[in-house]
C-alpha atoms as a PDB file:
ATOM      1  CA  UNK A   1      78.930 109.666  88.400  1.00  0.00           C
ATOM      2  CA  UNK A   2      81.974 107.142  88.292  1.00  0.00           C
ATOM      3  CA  UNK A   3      82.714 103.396  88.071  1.00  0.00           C
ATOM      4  CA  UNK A   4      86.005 102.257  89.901  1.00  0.00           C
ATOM      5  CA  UNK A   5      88.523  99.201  89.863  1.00  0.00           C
ATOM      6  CA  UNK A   6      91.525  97.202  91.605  1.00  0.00           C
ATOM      7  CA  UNK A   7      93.644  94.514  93.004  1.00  0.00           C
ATOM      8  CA  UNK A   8      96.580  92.909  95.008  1.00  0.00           C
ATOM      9  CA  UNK A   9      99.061  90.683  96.578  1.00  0.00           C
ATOM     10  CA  UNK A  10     101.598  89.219  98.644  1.00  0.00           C
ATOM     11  CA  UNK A  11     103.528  86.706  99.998  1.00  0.00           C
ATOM     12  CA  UNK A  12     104.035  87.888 104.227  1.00  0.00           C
ATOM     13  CA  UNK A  13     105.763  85.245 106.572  1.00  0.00           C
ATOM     14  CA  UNK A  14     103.222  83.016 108.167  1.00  0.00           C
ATOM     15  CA  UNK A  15     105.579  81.001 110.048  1.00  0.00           C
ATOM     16  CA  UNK A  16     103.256  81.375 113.105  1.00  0.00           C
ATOM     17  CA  UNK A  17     100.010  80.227 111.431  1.00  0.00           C
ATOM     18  CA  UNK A  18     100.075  76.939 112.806  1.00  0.00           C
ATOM     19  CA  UNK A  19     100.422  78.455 116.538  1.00  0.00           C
ATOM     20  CA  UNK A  20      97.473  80.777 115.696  1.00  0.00           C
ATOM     21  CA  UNK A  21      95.103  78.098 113.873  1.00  0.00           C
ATOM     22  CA  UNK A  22      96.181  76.179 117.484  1.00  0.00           C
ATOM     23  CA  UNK A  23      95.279  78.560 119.373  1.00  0.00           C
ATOM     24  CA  UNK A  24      98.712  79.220 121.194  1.00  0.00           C
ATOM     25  CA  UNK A  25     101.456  81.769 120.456  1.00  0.00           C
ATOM     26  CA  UNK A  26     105.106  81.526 120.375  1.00  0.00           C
ATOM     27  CA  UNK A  27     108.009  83.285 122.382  1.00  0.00           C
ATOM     28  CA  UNK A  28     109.807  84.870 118.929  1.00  0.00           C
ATOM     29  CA  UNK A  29     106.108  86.436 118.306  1.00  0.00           C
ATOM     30  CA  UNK A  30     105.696  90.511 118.719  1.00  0.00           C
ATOM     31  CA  UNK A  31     102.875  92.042 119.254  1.00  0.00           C
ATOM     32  CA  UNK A  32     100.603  93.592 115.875  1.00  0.00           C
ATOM     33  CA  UNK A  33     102.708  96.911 114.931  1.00  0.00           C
ATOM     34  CA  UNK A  34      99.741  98.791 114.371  1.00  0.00           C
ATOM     35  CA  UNK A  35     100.626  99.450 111.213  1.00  0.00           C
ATOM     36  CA  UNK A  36      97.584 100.598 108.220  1.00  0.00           C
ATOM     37  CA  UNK A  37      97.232 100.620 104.595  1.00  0.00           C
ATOM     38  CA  UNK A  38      93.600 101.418 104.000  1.00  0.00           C
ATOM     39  CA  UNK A  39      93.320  99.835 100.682  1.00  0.00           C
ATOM     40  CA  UNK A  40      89.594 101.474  99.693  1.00  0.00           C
ATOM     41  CA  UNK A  41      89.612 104.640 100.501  1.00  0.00           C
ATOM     42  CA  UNK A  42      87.118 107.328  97.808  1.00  0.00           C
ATOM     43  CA  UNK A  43      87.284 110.898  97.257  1.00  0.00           C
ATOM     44  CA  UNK A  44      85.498 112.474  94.430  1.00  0.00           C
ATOM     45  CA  UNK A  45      86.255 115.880  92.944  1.00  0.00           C
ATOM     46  CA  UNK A  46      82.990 117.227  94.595  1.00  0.00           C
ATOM     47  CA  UNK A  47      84.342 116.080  97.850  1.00  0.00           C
ATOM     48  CA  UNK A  48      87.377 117.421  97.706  1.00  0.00           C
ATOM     49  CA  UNK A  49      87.293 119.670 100.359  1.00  0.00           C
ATOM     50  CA  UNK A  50      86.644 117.066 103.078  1.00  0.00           C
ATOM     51  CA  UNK A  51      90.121 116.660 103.756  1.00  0.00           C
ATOM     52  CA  UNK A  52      89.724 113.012 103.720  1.00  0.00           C
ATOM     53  CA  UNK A  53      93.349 112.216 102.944  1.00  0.00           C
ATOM     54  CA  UNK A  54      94.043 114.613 106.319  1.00  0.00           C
ATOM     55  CA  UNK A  55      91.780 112.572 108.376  1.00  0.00           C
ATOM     56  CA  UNK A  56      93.346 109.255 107.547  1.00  0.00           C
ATOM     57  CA  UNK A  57      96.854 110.892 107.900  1.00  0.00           C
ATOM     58  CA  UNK A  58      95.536 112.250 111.562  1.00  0.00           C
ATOM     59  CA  UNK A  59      94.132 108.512 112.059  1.00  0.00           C
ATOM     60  CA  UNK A  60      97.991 107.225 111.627  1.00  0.00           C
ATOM     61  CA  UNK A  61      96.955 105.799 108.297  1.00  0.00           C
ATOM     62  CA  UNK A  62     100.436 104.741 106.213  1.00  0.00           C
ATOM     63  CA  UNK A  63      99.265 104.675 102.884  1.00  0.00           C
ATOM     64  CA  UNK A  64      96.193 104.529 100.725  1.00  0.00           C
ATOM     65  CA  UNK A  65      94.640 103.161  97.684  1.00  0.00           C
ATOM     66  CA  UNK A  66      92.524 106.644  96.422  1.00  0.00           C
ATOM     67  CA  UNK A  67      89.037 105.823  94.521  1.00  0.00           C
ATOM     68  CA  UNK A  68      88.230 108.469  92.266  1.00  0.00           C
ATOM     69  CA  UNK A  69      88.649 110.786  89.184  1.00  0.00           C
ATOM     70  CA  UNK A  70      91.666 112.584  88.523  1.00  0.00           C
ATOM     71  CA  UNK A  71      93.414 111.766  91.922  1.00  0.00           C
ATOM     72  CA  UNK A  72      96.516 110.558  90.534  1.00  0.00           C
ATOM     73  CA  UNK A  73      97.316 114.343  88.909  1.00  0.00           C
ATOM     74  CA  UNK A  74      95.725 116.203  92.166  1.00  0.00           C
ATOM     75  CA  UNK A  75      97.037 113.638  95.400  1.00  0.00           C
ATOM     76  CA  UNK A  76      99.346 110.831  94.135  1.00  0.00           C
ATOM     77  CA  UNK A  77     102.274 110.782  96.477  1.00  0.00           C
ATOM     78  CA  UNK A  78     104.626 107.938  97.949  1.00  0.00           C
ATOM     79  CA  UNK A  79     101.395 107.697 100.322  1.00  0.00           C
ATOM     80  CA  UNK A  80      98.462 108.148  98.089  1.00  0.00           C
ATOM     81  CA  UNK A  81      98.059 105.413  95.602  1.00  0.00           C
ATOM     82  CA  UNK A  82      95.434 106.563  93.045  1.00  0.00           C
ATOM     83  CA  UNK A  83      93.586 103.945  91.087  1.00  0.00           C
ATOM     84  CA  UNK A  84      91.965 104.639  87.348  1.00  0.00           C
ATOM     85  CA  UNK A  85      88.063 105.008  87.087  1.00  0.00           C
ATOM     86  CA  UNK A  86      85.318 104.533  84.656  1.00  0.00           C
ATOM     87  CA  UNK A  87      82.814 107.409  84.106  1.00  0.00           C
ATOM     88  CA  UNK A  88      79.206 106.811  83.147  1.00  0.00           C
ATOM     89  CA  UNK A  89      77.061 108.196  80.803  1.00  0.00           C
ATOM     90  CA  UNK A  90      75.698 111.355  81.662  1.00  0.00           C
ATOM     91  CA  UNK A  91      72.617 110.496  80.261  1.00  0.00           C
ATOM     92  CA  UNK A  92      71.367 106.884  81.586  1.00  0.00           C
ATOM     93  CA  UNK A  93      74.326 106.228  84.095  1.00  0.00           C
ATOM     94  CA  UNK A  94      75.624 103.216  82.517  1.00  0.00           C
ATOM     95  CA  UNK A  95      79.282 102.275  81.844  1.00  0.00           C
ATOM     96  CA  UNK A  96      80.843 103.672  78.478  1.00  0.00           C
ATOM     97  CA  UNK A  97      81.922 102.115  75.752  1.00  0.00           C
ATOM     98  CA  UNK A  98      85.277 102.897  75.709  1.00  0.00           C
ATOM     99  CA  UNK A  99      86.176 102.280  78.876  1.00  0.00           C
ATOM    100  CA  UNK A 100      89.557 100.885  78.209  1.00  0.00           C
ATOM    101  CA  UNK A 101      90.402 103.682  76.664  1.00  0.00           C
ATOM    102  CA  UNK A 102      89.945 105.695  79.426  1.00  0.00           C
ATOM    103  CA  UNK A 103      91.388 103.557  82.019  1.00  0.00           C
ATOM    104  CA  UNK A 104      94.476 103.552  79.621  1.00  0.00           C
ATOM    105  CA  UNK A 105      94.615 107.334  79.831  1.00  0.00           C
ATOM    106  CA  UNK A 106      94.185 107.610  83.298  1.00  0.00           C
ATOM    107  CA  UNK A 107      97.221 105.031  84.258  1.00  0.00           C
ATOM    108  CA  UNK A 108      99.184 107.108  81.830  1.00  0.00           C
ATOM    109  CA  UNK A 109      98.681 109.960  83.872  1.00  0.00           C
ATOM    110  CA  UNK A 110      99.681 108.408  87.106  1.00  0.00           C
ATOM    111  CA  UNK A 111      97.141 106.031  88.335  1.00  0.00           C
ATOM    112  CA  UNK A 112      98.826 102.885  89.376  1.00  0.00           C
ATOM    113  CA  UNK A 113      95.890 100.932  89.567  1.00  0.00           C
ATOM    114  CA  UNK A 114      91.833 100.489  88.434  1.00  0.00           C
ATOM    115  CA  UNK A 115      89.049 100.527  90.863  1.00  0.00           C
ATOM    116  CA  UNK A 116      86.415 100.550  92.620  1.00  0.00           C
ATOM    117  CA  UNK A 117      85.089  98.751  89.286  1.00  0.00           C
ATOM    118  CA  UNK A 118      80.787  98.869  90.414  1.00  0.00           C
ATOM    119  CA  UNK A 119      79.784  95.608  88.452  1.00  0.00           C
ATOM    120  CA  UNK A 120      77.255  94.249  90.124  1.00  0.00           C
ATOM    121  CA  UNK A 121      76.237  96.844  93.558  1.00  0.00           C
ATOM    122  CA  UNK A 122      73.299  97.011  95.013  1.00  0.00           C
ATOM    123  CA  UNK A 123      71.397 100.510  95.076  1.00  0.00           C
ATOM    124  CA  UNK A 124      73.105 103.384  96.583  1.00  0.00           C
ATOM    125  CA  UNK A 125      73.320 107.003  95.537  1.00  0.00           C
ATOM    126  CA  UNK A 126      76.108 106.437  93.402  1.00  0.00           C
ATOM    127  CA  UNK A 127      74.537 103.883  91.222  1.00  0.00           C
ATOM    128  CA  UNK A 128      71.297 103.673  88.833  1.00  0.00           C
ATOM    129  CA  UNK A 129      68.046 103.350  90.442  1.00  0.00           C
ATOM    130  CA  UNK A 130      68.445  99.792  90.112  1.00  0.00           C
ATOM    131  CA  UNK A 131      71.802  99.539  91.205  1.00  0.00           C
ATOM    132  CA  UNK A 132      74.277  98.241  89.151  1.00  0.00           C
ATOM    133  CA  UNK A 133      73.340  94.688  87.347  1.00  0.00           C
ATOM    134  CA  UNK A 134      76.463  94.541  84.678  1.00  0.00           C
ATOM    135  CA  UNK A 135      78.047  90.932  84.299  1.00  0.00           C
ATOM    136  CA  UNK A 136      81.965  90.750  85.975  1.00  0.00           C
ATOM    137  CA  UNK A 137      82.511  88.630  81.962  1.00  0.00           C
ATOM    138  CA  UNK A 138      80.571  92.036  80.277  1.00  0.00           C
ATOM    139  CA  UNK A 139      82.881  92.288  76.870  1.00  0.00           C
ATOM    140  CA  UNK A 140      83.593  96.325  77.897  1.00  0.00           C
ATOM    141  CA  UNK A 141      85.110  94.866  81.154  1.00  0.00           C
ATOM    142  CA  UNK A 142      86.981  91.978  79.869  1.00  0.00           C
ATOM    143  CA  UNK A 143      88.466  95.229  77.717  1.00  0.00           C
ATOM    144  CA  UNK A 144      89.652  96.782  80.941  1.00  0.00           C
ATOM    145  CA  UNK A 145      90.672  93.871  82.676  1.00  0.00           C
ATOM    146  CA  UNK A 146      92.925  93.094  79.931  1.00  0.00           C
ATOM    147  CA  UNK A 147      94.016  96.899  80.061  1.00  0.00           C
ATOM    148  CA  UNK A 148      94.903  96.084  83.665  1.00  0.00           C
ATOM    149  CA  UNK A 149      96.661  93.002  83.033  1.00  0.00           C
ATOM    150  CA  UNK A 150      99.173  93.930  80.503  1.00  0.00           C
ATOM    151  CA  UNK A 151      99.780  97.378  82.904  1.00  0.00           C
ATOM    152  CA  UNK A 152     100.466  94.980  85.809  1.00  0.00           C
ATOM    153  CA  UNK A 153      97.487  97.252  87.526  1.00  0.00           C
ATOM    154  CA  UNK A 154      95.762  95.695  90.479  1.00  0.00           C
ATOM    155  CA  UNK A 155      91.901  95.538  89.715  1.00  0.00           C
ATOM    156  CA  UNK A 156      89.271  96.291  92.824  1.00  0.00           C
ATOM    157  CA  UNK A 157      85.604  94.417  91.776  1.00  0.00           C
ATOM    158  CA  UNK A 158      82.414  95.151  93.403  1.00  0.00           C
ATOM    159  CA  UNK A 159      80.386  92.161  92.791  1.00  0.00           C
ATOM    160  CA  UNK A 160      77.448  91.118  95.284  1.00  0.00           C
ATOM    161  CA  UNK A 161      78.273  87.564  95.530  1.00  0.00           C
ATOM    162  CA  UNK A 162      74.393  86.718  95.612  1.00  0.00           C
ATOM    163  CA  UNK A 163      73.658  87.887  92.245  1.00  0.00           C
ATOM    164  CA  UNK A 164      71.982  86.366  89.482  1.00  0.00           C
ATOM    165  CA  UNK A 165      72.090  87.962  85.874  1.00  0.00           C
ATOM    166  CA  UNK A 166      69.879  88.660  83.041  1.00  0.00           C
ATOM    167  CA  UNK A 167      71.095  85.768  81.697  1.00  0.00           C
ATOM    168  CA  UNK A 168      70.066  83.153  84.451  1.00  0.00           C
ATOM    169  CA  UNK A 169      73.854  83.024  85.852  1.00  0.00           C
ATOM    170  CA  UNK A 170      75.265  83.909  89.097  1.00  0.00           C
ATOM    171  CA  UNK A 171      77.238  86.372  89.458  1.00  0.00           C
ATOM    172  CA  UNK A 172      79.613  84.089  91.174  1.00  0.00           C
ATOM    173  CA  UNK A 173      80.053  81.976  88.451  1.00  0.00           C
ATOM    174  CA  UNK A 174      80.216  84.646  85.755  1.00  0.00           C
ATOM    175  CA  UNK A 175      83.231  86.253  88.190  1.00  0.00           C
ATOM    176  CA  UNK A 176      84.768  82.993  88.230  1.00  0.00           C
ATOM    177  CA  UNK A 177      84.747  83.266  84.382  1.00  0.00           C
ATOM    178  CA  UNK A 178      86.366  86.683  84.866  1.00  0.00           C
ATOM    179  CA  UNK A 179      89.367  85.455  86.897  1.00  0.00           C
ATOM    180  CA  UNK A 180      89.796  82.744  84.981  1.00  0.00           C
ATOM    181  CA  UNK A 181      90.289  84.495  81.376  1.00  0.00           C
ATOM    182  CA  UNK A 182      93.304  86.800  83.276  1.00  0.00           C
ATOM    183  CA  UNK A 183      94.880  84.111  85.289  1.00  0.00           C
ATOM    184  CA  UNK A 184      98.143  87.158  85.198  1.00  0.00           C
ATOM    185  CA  UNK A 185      95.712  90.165  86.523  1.00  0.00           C
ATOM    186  CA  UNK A 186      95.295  90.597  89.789  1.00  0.00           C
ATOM    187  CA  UNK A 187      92.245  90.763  91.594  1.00  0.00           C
ATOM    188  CA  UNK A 188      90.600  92.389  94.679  1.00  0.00           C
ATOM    189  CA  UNK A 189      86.957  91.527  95.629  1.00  0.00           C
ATOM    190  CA  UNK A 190      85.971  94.551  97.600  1.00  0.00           C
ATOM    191  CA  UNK A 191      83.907  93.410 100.633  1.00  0.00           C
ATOM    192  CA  UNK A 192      84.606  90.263 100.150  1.00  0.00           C
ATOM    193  CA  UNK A 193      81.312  90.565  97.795  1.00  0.00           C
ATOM    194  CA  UNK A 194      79.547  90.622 101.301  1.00  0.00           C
ATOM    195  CA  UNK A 195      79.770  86.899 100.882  1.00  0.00           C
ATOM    196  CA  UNK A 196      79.686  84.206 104.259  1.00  0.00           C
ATOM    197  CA  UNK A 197      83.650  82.758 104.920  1.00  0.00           C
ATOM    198  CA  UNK A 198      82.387  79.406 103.046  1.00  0.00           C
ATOM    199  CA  UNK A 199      82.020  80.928 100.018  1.00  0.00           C
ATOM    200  CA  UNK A 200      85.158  83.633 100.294  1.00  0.00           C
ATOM    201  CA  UNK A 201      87.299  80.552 100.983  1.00  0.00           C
ATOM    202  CA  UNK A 202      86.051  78.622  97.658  1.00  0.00           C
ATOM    203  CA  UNK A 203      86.260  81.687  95.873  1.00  0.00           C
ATOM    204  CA  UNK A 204      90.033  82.113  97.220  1.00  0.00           C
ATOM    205  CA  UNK A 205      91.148  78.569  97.220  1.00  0.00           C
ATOM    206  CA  UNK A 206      89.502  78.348  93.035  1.00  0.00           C
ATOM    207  CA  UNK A 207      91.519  81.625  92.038  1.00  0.00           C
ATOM    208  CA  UNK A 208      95.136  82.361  92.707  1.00  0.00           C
ATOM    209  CA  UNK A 209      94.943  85.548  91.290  1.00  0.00           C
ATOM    210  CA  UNK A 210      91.890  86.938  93.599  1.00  0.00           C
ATOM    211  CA  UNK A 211      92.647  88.747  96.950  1.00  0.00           C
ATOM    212  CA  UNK A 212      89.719  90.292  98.809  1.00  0.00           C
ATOM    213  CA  UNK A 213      89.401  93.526 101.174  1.00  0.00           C
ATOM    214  CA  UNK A 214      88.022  93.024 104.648  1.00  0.00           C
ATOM    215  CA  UNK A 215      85.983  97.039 103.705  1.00  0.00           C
ATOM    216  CA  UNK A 216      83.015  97.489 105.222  1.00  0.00           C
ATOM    217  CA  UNK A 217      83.088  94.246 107.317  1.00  0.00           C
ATOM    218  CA  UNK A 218      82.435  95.413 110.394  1.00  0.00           C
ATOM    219  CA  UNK A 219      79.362  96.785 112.490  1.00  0.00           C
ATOM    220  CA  UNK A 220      79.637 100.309 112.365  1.00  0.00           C
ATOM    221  CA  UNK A 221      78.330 100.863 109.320  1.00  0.00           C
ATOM    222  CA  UNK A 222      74.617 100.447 108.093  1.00  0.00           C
ATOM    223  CA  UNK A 223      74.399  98.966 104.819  1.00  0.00           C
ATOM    224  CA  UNK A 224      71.007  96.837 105.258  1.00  0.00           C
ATOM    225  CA  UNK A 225      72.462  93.746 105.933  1.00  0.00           C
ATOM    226  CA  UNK A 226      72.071  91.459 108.366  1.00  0.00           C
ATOM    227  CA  UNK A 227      74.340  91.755 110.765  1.00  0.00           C
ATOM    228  CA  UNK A 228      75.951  87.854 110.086  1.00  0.00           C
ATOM    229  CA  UNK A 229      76.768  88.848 106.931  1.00  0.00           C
ATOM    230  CA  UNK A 230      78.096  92.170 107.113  1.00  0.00           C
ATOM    231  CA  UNK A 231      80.288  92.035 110.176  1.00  0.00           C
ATOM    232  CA  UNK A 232      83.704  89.839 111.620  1.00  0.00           C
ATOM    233  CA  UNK A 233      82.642  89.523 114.554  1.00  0.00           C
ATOM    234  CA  UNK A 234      79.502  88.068 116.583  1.00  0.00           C
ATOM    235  CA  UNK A 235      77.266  90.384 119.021  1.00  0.00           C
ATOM    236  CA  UNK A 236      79.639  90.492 121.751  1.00  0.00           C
ATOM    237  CA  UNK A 237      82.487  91.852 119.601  1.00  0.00           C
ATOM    238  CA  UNK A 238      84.301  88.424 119.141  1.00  0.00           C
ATOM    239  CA  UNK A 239      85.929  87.505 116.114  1.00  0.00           C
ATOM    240  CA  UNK A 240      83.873  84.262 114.374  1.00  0.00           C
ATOM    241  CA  UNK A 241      86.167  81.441 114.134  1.00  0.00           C
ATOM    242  CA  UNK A 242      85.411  80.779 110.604  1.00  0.00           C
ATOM    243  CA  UNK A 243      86.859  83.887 110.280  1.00  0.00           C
ATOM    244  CA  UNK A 244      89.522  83.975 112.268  1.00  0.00           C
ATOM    245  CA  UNK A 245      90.260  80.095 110.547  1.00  0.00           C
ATOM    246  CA  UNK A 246      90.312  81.818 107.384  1.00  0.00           C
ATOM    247  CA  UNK A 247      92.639  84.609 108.342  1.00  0.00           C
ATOM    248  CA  UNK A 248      95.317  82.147 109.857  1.00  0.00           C
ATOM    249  CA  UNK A 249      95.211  79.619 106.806  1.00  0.00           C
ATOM    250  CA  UNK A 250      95.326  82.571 104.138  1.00  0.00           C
ATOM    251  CA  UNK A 251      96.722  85.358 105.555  1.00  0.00           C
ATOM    252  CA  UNK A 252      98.180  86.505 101.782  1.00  0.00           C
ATOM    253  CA  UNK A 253      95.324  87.071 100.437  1.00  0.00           C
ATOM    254  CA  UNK A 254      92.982  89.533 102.521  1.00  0.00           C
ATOM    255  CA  UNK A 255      93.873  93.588 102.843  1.00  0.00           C
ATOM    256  CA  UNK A 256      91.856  95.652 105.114  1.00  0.00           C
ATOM    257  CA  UNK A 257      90.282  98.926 103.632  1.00  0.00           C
ATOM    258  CA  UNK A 258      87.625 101.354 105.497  1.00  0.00           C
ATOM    259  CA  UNK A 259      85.010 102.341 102.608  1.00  0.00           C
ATOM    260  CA  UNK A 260      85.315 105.753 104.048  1.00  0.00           C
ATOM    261  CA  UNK A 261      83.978 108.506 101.782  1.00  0.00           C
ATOM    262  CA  UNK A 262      82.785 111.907 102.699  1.00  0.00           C
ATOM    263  CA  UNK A 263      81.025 113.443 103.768  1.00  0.00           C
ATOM    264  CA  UNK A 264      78.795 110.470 105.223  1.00  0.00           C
ATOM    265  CA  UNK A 265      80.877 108.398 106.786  1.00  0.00           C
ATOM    266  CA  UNK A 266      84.209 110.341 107.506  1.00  0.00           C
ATOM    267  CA  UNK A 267      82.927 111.276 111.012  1.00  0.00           C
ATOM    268  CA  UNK A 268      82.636 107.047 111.642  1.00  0.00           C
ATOM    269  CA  UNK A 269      86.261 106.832 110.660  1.00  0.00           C
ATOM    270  CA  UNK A 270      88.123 106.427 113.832  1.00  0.00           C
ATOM    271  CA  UNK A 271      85.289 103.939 115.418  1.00  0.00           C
ATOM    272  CA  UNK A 272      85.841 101.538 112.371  1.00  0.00           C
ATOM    273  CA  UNK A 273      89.588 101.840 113.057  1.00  0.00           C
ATOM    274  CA  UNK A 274      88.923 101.049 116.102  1.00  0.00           C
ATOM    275  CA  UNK A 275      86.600  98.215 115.596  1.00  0.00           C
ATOM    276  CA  UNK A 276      89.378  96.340 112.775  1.00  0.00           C
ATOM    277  CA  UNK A 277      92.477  97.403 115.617  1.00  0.00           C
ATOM    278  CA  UNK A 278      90.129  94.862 117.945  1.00  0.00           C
ATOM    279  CA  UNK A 279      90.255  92.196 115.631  1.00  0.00           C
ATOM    280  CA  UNK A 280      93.673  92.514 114.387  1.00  0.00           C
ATOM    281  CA  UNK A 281      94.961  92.707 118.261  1.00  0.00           C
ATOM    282  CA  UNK A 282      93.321  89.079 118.633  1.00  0.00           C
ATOM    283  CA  UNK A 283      95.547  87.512 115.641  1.00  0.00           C
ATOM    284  CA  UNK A 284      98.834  86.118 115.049  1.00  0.00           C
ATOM    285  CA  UNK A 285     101.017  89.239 115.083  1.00  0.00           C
ATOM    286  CA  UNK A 286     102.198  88.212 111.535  1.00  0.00           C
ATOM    287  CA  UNK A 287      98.647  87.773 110.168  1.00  0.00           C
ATOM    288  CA  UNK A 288      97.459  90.657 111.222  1.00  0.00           C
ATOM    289  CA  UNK A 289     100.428  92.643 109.880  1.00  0.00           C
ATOM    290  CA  UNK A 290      99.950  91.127 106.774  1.00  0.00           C
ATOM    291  CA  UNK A 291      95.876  92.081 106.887  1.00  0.00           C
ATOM    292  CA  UNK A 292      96.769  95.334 108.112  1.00  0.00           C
ATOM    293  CA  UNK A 293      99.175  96.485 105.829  1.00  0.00           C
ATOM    294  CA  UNK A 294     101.685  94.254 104.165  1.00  0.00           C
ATOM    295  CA  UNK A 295      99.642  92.715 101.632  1.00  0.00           C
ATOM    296  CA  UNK A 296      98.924  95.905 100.215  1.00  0.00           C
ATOM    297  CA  UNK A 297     101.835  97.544 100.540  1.00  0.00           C
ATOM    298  CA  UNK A 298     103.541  94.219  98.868  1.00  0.00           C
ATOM    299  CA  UNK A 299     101.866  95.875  95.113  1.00  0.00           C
ATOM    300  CA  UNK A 300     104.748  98.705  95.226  1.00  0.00           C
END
């Protein structure tokens, strides 16, 4: 069983952001390219049969950022971007000790970034009974983010943003500690830490080093969620303007990423392609370029 980690950035041409905040378009604007980086992508050594990598090849996927144990020896390529990952103890499922140490290693070997770091997650298969309830300011984390920093290594957080910790915080507030203590690491908040567009946009206006992914986001898959806080869009497929507002005034600092991992939902992948490709074809063609791809292709 595995922790994971990772992070990014970029700085795309929003010329047209006005026109899109507007409302209106210009002449000089193309339409979206199409283009995909799926920037959370997992396969596991168990799962490595599933031909994962194929499907989002098939899909016309561009490049990925790979979750998972020794993928930067058995897949990195100019398209497969592997990121470093944490194992747990075998024998209560928590993170190691030496953690930083092992993320080291791992980036020696190839991996060219750390992630999907499971800090704070809510129950799942992968985790502990309980999920996982770890502080993003834990001291064996702070060891890895500083790993990451000095290794220029993007860093991909899970982190439920409507935590609270053994210790009375929030987990929003102990993140905020996080980010601030590596203002020179990058961050990416995977799912946007499930969190409303109020609180992504104070999270992303506080921290210039935080980016978030746009994984899971949508209404295909069911996470037990409601659906306002787990999908872009209202119930008749439209984009929510506080989303879309958030999109035009900061298009630098989302990526868009699937959460696909086999086997349960690989057979879903082409439906949530097809549910982002709705979204992105209702943006400024230079946001959702940047969304789509550029920002995470702007790491490399």
């Amino acid at each position: 069983m595995f922790l994971l980690l990772m992070a990014c950035s970029s700085t795309p041409d929003t010329s047209t952001v006005e026109a899109q905040s507007s409302g209106t378009t210009t002449e000089s604007e193309s339409e979206w390219d199409g283009r995909w980086f799926d920037a959370h992508l997992h396969l596991l050594p168990t799962d490595r049969d599933a031909h994962v990598l194929e499907l989002s090849a098939d899909a016309g996927i561009h490049d990925v950022f790979l979750f998972g144990p020794g993928n930067a020896e058995a897949h990195g390529t100019d398209r497969v971007h592997a990121f470093a990952t944490i194992h747990r103890n075998a024998d209560d499922e928590q993170l190691l000790d030496d953690a930083a140490a092992e993320i080291e290693s791992q980036l020696d070997n190839g991996a060219v970034g750390v992630g999907e770091l499971s800090v704070f997650h809510n129950p799942t298969p992968q985790t502990p009974d309980a999920g996982d309830r770890h502080a993003p300011d834990d001291p064996r984390f702070l060891a890895v983010y500083a790993v990451a920093a000095e290794r220029g290594a993007p860093i991909n957080v899970h982190i439920e943003y409507d935590g609270t910790l053994d210790d009375g915080r929030s987990t929003l507030d102990a993140f905020s500690e996080a980010l601030l203590a590596f203002p020179d690491a990058t961050f990416i908040w995977a799912h946007m830490g499930d969190a409303d567009a109020d609180t992504v946009g104070r999270m992303l206006d506080d921290h210039a080093n935080l980016r978030v992914d746009i994984s899971c986001r949508n209404d295909v898959f069911q996470r037990g969620r409601p659906h306002e806080l787990q999908a872009l869009t209202d119930d008749a497929g439209i984009l929510e303007e506080e989303w879309a507002t958030l999109f035009a005034l900061l298009p630098s600092r989302f990526l868009f990423g699937t959460d696909v991992f086999p086997p349960e939902r690989t057979e879903q992948y082409s439906e949530v392609l097809a549910y982002y490709a709705d979204i992105f074809d209702t943006l400024d063609p230079d946001v959702a370029r940047a969304i789509s791809h550029d920002n995470a292709a702007s790491l490399f």
